[in-house]
Protein backbone atom coordinates (compact mmCIF):
# COMPACT_ATOMS: atom_id res chain seq x y z
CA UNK A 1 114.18 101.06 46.34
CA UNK A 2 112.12 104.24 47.82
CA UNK A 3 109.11 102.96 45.86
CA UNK A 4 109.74 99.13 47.32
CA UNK A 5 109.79 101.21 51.25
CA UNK A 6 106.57 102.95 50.20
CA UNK A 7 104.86 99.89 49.20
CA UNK A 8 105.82 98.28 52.47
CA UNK A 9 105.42 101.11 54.92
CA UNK A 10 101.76 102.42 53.63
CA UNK A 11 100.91 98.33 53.25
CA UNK A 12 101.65 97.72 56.73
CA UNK A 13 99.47 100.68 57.89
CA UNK A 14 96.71 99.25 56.00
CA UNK A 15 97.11 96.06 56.92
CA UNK A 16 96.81 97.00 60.54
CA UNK A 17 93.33 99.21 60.14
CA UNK A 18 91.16 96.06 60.24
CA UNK A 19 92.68 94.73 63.50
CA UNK A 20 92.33 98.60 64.70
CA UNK A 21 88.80 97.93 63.63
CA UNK A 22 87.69 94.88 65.27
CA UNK A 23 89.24 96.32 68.44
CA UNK A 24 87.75 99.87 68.61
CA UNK A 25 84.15 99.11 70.01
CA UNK A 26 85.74 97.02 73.18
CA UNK A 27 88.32 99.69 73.53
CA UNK A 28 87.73 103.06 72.30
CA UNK A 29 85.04 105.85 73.43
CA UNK A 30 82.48 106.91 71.37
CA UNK A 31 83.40 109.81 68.62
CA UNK A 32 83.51 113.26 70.00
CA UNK A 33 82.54 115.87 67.78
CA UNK A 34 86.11 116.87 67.17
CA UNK A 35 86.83 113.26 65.85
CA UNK A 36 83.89 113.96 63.55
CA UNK A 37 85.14 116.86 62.40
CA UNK A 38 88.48 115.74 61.90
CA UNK A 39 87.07 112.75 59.91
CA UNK A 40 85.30 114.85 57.61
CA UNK A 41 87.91 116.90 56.93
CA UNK A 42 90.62 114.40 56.40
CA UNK A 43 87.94 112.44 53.67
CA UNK A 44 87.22 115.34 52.05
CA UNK A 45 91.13 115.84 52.06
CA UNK A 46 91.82 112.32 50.64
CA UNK A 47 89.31 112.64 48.32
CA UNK A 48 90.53 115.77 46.47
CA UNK A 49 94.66 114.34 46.53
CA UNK A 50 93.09 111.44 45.09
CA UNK A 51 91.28 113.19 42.42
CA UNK A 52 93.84 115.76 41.60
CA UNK A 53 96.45 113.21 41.58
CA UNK A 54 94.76 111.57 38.82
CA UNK A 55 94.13 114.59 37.25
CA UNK A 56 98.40 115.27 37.49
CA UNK A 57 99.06 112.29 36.15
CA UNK A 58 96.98 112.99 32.77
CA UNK A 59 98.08 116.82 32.70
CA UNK A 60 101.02 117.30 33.81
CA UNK A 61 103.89 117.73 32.06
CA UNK A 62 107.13 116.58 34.00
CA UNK A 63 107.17 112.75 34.60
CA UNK A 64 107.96 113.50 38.51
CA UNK A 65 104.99 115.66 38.37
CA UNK A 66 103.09 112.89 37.52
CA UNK A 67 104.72 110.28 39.50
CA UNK A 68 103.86 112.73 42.59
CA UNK A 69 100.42 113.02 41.38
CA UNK A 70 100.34 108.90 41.16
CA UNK A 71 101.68 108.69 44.67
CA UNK A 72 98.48 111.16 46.22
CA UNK A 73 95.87 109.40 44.47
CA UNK A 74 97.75 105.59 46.38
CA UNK A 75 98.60 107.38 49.44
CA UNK A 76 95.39 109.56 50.26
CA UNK A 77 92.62 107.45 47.53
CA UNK A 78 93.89 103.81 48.00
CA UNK A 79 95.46 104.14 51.63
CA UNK A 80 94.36 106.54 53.78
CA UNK A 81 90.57 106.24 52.62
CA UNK A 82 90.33 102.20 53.33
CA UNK A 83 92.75 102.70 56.48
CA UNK A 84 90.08 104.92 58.48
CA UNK A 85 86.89 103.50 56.91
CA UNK A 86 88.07 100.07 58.56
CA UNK A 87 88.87 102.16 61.44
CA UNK A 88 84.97 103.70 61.48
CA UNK A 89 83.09 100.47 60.53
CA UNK A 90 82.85 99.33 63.97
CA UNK A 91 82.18 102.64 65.24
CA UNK A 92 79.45 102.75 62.82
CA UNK A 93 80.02 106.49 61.28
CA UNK A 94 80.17 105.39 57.30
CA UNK A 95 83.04 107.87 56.06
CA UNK A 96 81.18 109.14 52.83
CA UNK A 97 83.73 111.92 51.89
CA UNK A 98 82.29 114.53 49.58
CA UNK A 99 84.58 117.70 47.56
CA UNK A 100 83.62 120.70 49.40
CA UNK A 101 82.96 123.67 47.18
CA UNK A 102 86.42 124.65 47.23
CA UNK A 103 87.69 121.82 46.12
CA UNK A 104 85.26 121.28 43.63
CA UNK A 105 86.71 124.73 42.17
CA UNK A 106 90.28 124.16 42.34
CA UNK A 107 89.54 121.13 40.46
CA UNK A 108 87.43 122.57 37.70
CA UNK A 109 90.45 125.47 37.19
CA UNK A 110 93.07 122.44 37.17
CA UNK A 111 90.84 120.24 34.86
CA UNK A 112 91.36 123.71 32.32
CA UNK A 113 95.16 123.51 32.55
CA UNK A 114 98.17 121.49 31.01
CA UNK A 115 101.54 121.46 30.85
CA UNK A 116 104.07 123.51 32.09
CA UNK A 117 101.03 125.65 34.11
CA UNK A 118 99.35 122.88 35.18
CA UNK A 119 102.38 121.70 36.97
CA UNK A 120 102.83 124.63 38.49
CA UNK A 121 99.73 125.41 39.85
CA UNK A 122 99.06 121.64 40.68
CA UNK A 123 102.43 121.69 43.12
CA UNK A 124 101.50 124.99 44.09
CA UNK A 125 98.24 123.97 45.69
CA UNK A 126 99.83 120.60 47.36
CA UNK A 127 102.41 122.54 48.96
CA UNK A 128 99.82 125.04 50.44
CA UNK A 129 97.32 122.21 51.33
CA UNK A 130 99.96 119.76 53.09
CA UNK A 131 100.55 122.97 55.34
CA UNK A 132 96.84 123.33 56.28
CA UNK A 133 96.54 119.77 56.71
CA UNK A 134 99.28 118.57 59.07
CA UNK A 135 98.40 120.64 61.50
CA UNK A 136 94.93 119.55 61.52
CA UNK A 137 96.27 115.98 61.99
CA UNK A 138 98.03 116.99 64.69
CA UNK A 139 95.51 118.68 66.53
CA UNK A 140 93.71 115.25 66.03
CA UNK A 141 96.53 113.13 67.09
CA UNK A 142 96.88 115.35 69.98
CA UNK A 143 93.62 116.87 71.67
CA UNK A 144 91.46 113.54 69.52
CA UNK A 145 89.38 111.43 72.07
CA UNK A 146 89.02 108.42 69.94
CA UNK A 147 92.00 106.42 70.56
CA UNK A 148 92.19 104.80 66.92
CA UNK A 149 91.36 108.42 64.91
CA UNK A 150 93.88 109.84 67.29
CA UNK A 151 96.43 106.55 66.12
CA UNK A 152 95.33 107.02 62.47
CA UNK A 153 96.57 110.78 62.85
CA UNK A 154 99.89 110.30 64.20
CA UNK A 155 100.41 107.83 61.88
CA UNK A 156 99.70 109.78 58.91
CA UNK A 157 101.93 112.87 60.07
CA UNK A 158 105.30 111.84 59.03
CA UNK A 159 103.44 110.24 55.47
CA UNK A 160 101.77 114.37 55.15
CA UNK A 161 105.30 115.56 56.24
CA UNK A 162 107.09 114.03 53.33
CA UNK A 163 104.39 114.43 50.95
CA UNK A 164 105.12 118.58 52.05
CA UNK A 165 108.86 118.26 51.49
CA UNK A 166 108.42 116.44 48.16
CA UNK A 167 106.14 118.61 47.25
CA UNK A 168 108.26 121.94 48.13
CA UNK A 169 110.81 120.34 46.22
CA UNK A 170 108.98 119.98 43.00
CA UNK A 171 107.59 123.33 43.67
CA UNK A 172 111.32 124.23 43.21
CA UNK A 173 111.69 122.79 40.38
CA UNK A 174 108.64 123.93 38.65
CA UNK A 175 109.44 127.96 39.40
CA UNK A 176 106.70 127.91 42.37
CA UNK A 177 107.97 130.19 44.84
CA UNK A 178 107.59 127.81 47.69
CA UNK A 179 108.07 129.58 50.89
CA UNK A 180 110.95 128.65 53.16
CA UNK A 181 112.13 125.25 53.18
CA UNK A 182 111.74 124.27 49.86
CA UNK A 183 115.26 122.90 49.81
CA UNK A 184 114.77 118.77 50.45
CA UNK A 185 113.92 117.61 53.92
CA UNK A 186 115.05 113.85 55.16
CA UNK A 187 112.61 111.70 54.15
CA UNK A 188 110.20 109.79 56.93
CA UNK A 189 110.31 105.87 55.15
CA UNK A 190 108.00 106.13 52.38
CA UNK A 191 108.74 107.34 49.25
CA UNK A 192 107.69 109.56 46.74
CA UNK A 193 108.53 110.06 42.74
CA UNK A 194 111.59 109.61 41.68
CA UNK A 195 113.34 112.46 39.45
């Protein structure tokens, strides 16, 4: 059932980018250097949750750490990536996300792991990056001039906020010491794995 109101929630955000798109050059202003930032940032962001996820799903060892890992690489690979490069294709900025060298590094240490200490330091690392990132989205969603990157930001803050709260959860689980809330939060209307 949570999987079935994942399916539906994320698909109707995507399903709604295109129509976002063929609006945006009648109604939107031109990017503003914060949108462009943000942009980057959230592709580059996708792009890694992708990758790791896939990575999480070959190395880790708890099925629900692999399930999790499955749901980043459909939520920030499949989703989130097509949902703002239909959102950009009228505003003609190609979104071309790239690792940064961080990322690239956390990767390469990950790709070196399995088991038991790959799940750990996998949750680890998406509990600490879903607390760097939703604030960043809602700066965007906030202070963003674009009206549609603003839009795609709020969206994507309760999807980040649950991704966080799963996340601390597993964390949990796997003998991370999450910090405080690591104790289940109400979930927003998607869903994540199920243990």
């Amino acid at each position: 059932m949570k999987g079935l109101l994942a399916a539906v929630s994320i698909s109707a955000l995507l399903a709604a980018a295109p129509a976002w798109a063929q609006n945006t050059a009648a109604d939107s202003r031109a990017l503003s250097q914060q949108d462009k930032t943000f942009i980057e940032e959230a592709g580059a962001g996708s792009l890694a949750e992708a990758e790791l996820g896939q990575l999480a799903e070959q190395r880790a060892e708890r099925p629900a750490i692999k399930e999790f890992g499955r749901w980043m690489y459909t939520d920030h690979g499949l989703t989130a990536t097509k949902w703002l490069q239909a959102i950009l294709r009228d505003e003609h900025e190609p979104l071309q996300p790239k690792l940064t060298s961080e990322q690239t590094q956390l990767k390469q240490r990950l790709e070196g792991l399995r088991g038991s200490e790959f799940d750990r330091q996998y949750i680890e690392h998406m509990v600490q990056d879903h607390e760097k990132t939703i604030p960043i989205f809602e700066k965007e969603a906030k202070d963003g001039h674009n009206p549609w990157v603003k839009a795609y930001a709020e969206d994507l803050i309760p999807v980040l906020q649950q991704h966080l709260a799963e996340a601390k959860e597993l964390a949990g689980t796997a003998g991370v010491a999450a910090r405080e809330g690591a104790t289940g939060a109400e979930r927003t209307g998607t869903s994540g794995p199920q243990r």
